[in-house]
C-alpha atoms as a PDB file:
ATOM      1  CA  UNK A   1     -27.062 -19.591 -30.608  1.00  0.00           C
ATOM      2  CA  UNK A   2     -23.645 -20.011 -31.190  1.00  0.00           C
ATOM      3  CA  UNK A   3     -22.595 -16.827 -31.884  1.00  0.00           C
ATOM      4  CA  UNK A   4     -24.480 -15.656 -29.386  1.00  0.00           C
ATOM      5  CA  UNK A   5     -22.196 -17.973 -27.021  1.00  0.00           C
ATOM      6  CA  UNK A   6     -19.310 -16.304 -28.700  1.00  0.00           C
ATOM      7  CA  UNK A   7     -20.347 -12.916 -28.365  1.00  0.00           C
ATOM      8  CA  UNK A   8     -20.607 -13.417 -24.228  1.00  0.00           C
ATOM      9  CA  UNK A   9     -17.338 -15.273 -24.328  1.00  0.00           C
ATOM     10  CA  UNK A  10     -16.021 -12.040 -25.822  1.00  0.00           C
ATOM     11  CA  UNK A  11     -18.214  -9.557 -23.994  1.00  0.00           C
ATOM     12  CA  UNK A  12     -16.605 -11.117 -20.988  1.00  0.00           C
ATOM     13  CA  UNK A  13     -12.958 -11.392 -22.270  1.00  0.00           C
ATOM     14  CA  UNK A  14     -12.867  -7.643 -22.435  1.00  0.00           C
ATOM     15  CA  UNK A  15     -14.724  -7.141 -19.312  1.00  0.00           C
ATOM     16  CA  UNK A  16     -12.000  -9.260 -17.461  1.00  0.00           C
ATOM     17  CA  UNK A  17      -9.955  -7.370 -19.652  1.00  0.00           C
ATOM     18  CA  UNK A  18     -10.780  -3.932 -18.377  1.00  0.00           C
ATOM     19  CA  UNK A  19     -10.880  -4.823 -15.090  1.00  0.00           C
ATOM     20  CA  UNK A  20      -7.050  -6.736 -14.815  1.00  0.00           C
ATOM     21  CA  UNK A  21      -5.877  -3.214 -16.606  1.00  0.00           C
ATOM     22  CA  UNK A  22      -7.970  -1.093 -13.754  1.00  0.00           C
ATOM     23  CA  UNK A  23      -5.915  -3.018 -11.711  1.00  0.00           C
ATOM     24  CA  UNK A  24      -2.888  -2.789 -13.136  1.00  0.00           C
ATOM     25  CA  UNK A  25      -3.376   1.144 -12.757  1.00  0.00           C
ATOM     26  CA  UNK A  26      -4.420   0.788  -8.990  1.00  0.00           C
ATOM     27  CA  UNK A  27      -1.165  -1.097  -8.316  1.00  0.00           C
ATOM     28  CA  UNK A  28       0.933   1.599 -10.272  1.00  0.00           C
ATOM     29  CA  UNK A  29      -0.453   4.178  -8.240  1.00  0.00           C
ATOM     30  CA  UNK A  30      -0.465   2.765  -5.120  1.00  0.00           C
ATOM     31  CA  UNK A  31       2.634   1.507  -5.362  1.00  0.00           C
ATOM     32  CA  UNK A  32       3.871   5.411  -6.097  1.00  0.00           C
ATOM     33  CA  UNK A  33       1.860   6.690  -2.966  1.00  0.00           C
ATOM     34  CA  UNK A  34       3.783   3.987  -1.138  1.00  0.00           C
ATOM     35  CA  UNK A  35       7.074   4.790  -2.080  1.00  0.00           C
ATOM     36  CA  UNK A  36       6.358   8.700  -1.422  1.00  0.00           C
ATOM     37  CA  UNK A  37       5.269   7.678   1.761  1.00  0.00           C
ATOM     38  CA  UNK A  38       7.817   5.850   2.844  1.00  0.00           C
ATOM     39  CA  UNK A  39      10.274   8.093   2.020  1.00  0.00           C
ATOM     40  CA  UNK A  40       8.665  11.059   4.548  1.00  0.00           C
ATOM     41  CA  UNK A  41       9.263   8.332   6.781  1.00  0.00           C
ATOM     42  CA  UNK A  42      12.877   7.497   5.774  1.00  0.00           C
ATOM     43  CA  UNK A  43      13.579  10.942   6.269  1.00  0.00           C
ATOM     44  CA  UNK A  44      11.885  10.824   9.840  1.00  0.00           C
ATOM     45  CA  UNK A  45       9.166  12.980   8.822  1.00  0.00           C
ATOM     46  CA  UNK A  46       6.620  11.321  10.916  1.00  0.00           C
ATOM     47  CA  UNK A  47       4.125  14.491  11.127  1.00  0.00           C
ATOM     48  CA  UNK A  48       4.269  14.481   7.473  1.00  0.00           C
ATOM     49  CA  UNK A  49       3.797  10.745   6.863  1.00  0.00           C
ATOM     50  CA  UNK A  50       0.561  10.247   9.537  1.00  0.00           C
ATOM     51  CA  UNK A  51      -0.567  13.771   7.713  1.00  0.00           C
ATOM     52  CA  UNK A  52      -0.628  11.988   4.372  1.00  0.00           C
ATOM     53  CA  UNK A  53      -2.144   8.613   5.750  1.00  0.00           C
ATOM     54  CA  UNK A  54      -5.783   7.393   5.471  1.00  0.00           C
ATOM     55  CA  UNK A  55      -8.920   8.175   7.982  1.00  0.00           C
ATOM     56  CA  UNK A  56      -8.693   5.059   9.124  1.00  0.00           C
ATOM     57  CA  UNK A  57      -5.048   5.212   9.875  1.00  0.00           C
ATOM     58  CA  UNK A  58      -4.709   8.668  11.474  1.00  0.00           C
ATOM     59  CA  UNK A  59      -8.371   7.456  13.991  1.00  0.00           C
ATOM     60  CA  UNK A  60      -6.210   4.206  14.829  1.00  0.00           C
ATOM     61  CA  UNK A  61      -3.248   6.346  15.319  1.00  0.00           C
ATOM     62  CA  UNK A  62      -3.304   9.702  16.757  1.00  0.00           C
ATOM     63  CA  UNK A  63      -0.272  11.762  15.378  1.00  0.00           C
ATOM     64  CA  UNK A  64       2.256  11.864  18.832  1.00  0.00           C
ATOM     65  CA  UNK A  65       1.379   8.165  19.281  1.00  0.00           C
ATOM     66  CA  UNK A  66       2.655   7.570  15.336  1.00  0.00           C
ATOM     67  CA  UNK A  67       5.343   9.432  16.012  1.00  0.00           C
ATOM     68  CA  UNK A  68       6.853   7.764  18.991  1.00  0.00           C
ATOM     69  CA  UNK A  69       6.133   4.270  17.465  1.00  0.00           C
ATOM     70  CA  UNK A  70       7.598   4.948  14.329  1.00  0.00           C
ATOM     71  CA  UNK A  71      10.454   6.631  15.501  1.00  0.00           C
ATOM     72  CA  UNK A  72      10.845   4.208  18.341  1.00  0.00           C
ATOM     73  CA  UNK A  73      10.614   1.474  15.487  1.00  0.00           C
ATOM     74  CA  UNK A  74      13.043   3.263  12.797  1.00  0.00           C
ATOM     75  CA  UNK A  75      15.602   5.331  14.653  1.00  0.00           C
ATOM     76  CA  UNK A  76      17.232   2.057  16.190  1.00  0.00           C
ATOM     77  CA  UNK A  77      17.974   0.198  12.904  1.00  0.00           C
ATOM     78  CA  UNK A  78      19.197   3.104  10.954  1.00  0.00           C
ATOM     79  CA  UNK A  79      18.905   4.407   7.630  1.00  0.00           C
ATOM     80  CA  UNK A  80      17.591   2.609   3.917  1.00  0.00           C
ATOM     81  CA  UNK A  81      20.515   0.791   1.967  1.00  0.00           C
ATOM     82  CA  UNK A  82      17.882  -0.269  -0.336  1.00  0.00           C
ATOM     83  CA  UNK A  83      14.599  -1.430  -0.577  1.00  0.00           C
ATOM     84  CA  UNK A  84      12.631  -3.227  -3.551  1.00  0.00           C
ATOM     85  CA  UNK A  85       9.237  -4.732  -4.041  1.00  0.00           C
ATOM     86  CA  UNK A  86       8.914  -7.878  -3.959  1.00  0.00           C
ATOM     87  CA  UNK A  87       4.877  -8.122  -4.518  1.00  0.00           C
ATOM     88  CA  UNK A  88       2.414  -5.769  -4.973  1.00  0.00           C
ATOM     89  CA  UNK A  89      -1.422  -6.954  -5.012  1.00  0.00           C
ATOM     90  CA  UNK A  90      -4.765  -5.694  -5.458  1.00  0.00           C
ATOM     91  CA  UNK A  91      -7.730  -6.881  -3.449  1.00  0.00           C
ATOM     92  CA  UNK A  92     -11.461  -5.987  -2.172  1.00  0.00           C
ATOM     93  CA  UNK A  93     -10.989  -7.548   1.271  1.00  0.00           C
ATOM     94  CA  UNK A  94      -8.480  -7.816   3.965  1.00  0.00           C
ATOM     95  CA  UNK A  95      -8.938  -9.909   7.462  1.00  0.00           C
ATOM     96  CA  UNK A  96     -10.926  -7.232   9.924  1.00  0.00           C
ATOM     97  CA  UNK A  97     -11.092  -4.667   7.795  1.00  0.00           C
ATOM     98  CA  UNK A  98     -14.124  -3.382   5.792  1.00  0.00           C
ATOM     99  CA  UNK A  99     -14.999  -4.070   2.372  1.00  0.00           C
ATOM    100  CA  UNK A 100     -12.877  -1.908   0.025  1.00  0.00           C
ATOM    101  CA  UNK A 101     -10.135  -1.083  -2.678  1.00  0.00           C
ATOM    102  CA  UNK A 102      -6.760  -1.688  -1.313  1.00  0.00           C
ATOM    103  CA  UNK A 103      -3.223  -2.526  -2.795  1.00  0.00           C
ATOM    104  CA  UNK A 104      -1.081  -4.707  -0.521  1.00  0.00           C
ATOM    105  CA  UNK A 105       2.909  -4.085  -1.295  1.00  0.00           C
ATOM    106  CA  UNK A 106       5.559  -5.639   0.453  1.00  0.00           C
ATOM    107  CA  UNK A 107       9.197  -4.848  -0.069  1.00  0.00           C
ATOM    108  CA  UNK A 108      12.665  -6.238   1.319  1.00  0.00           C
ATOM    109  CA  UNK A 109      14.456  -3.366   2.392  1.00  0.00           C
ATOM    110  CA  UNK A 110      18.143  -3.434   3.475  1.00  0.00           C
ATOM    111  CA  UNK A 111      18.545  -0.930   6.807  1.00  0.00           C
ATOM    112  CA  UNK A 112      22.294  -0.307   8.107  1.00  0.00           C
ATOM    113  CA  UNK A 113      21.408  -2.189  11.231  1.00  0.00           C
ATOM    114  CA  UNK A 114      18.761  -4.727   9.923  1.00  0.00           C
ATOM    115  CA  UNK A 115      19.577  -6.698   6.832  1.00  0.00           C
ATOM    116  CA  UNK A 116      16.834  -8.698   5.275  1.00  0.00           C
ATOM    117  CA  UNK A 117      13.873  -6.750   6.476  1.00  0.00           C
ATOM    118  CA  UNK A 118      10.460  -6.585   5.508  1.00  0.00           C
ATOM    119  CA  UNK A 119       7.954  -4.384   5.302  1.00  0.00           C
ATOM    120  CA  UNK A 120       4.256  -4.222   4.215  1.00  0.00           C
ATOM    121  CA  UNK A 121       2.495  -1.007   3.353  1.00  0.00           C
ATOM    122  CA  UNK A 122      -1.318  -1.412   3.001  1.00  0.00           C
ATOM    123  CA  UNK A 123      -2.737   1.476   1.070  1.00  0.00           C
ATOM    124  CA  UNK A 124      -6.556   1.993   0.333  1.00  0.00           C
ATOM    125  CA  UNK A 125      -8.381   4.469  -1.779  1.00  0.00           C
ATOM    126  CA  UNK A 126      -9.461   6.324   0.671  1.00  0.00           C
ATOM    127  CA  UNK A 127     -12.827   8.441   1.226  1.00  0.00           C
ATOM    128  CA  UNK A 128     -11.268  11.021  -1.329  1.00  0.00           C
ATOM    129  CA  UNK A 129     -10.653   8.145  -3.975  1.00  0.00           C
ATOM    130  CA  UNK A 130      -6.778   8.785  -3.320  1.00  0.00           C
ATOM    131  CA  UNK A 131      -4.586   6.288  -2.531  1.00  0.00           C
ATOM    132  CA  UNK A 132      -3.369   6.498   1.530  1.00  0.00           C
ATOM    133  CA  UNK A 133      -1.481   4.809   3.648  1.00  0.00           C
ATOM    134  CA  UNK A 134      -3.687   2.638   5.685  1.00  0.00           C
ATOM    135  CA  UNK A 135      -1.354   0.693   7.470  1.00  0.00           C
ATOM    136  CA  UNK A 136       2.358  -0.616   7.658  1.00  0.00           C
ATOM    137  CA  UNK A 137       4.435  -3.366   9.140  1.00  0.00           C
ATOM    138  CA  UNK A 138       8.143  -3.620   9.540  1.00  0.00           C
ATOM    139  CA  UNK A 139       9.768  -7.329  10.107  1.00  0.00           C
END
C-alpha cells in the first residue's frame, strides 16, 4: 500500500509537472504573439494588427471602428521609449468571457507623452489553436 501511495504521489508530481511546463510554453508563445502584435500597432498598422487578432476580437471590433479607437488612443501620446513585462499569466477563465486557454501579459511601457503606462494584452488560443490577440487595454 505504501508504495502504491508513492507511486500516485509521483504519478502526480510529473503530471503537475507536465502541465506547469505546458504552461510555461503557452506563456512563451503568447508572450511572442504579443509583442509582434504590438509592434503592428506601434508602427500604426491598425489593419494589420485587427487582421492578426482573434474571432472574438475582430466580431467585438469591426476593422474601421479598431482603427479609429486605436489610433484615436495611440497617436496622441506618441511613440514607444520602452516597454517591458512586468507579468505574464496563464489561465482557463477570465470575468465574462468563455471558458478557454488564455495568457494575460501586462507590460509598463514608457510613451514620449505618457510615462508610466500600462498596458494589458489578453491573448487566447484561438479557434485555429494559435495564439491571437483577444483584447488590449492601455492605462
Amino acid at each position: 500500500m505504501k508504495n502504491f501511495i508513492l507511486a500516485c504521489t509521483l504519478g502526480l508530481c510529473v503530471i503537475a509537472t507536465q502541465a506547469m511546463a505546458g504552461q510555461a510554453e503557452d506563456i512563451a508563445a503568447a508572450e511572442k504573439a504579443a509583442g509582434d502584435w504590438l509592434a503592428l500597432v506601434d508602427d500604426g498598422k491598425y489593419p494589420a494588427s485587427w487582421d492578426s487578432a482573434s474571432s472574438y476580437f475582430k466580431s467585438n471590433y469591426p476593422k474601421e471602428l479598431w482603427k479609429g479607437t486605436a489610433k484615436g488612443a495611440r497617436g496622441p501620446i506618441g511613440s514607444v521609449r520602452s516597454r517591458s513585462i512586468a507579468s505574464a499569466t496563464f489561465t482557463r477563465t477570465l470575468p465574462g468571457a468563455p471558458d478557454g486557454i488564455y495568457v494575460v501579459v501586462e507590460y509598463t511601457t514608457q510613451f514620449d507623452k505618457k510615462p508610466g503606462a500600462d498596458e494589458t494584452v489578453t491573448l487566447v488560443s484561438d479557434t485555429d489553436n494559435v495564439w491571437r490577440v483577444y483584447g488590449y487595454n492601455l492605462n
